[in-house]
C-alpha atoms as a PDB file:
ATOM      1  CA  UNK A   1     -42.066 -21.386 -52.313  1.00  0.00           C
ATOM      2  CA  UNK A   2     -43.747 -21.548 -55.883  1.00  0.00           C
ATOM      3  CA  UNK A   3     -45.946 -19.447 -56.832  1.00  0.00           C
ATOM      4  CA  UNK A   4     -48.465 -19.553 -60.072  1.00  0.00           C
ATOM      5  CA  UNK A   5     -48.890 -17.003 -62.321  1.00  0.00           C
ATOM      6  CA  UNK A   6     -50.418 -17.103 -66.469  1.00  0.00           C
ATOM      7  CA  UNK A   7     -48.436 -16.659 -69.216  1.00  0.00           C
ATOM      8  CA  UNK A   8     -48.547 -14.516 -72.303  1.00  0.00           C
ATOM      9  CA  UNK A   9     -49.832 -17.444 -74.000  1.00  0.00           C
ATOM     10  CA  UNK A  10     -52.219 -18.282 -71.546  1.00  0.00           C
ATOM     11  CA  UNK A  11     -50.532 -20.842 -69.968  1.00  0.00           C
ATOM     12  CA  UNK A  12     -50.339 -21.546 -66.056  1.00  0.00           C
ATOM     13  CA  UNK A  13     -46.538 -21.116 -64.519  1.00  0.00           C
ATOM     14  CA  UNK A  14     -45.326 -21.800 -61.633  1.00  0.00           C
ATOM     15  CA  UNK A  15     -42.151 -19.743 -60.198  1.00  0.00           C
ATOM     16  CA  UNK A  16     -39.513 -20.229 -57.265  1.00  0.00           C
ATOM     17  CA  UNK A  17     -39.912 -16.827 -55.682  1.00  0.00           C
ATOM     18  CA  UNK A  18     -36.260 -17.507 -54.452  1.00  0.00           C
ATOM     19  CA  UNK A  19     -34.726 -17.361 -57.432  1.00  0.00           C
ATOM     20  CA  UNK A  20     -35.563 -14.702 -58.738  1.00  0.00           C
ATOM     21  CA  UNK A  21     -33.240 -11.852 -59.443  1.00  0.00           C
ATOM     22  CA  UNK A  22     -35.684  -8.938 -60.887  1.00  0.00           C
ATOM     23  CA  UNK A  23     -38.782  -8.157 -62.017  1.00  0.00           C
ATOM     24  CA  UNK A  24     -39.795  -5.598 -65.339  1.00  0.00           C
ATOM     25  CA  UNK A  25     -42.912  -4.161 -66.984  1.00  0.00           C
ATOM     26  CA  UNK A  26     -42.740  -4.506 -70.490  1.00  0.00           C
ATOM     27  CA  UNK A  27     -45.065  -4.304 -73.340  1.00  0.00           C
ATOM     28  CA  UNK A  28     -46.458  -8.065 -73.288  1.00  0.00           C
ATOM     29  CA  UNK A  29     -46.791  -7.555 -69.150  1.00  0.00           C
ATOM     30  CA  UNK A  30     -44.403  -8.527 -66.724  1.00  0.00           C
ATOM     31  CA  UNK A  31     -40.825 -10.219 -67.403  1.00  0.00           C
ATOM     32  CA  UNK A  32     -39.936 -12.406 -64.267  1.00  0.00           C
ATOM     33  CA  UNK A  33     -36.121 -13.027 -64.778  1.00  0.00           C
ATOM     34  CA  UNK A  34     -33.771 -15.708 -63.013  1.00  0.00           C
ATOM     35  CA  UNK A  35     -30.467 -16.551 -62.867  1.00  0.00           C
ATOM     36  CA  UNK A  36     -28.381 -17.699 -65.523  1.00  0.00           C
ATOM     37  CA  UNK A  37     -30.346 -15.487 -68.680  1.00  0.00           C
ATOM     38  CA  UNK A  38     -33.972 -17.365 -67.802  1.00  0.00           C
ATOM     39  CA  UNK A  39     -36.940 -15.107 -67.617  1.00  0.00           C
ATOM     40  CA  UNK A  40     -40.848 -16.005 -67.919  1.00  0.00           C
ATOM     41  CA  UNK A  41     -43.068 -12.999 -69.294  1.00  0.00           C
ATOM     42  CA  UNK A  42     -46.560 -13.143 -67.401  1.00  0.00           C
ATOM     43  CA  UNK A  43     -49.863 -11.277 -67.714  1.00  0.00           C
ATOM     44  CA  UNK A  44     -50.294 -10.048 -64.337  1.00  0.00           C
ATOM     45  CA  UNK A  45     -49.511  -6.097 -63.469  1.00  0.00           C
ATOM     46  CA  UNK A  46     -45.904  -5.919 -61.598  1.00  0.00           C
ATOM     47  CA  UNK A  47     -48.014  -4.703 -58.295  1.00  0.00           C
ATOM     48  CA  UNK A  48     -50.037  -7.653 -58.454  1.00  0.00           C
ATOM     49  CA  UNK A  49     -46.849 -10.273 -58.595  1.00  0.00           C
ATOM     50  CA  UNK A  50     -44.445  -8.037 -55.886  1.00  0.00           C
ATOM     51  CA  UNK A  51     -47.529  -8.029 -53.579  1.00  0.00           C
ATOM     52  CA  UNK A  52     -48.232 -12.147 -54.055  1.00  0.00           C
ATOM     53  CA  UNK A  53     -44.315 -12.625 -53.858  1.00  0.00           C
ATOM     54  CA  UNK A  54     -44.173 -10.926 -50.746  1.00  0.00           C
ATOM     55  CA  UNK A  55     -47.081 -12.939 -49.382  1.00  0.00           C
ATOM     56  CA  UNK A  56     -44.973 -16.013 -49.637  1.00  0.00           C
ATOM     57  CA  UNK A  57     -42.321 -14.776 -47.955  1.00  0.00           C
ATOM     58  CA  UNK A  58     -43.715 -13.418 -44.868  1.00  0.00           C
ATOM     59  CA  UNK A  59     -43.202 -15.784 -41.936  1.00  0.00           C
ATOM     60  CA  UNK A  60     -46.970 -16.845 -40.287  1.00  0.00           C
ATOM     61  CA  UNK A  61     -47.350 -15.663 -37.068  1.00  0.00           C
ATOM     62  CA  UNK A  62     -47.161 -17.975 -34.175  1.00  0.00           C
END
């Protein structure tokens, strides 16, 4: 599942919420990091991505 988020340059980005390993605050906002030394630094709060990330996750109820 991808999900979109804005990038310290104002740019739209788009993330596979499977791959990512872990998420930081940092100065600039929020460092999104994946495997293999990739990482994305967006401009949303951390509360703001885990709670969107979790949304795609959850399973829809039947």
């Amino acid at each position: 599942m991808f999900v979109k988020f804005t990038s310290t340059d104002r740019v739209p980005v788009a993330v596979n919420a499977t791959q990512i390993s872990f998420i930081t605050s940092n100065s600039e906002g929020t460092r999104i990091r994946f495997g293999e030394g990739r990482s994305v630094t967006v401009v949303e709060p951390i509360d703001e991505i885990m709670d969107r990330l979790n949304k795609t996750n959850a399973l829809p109820e039947v």
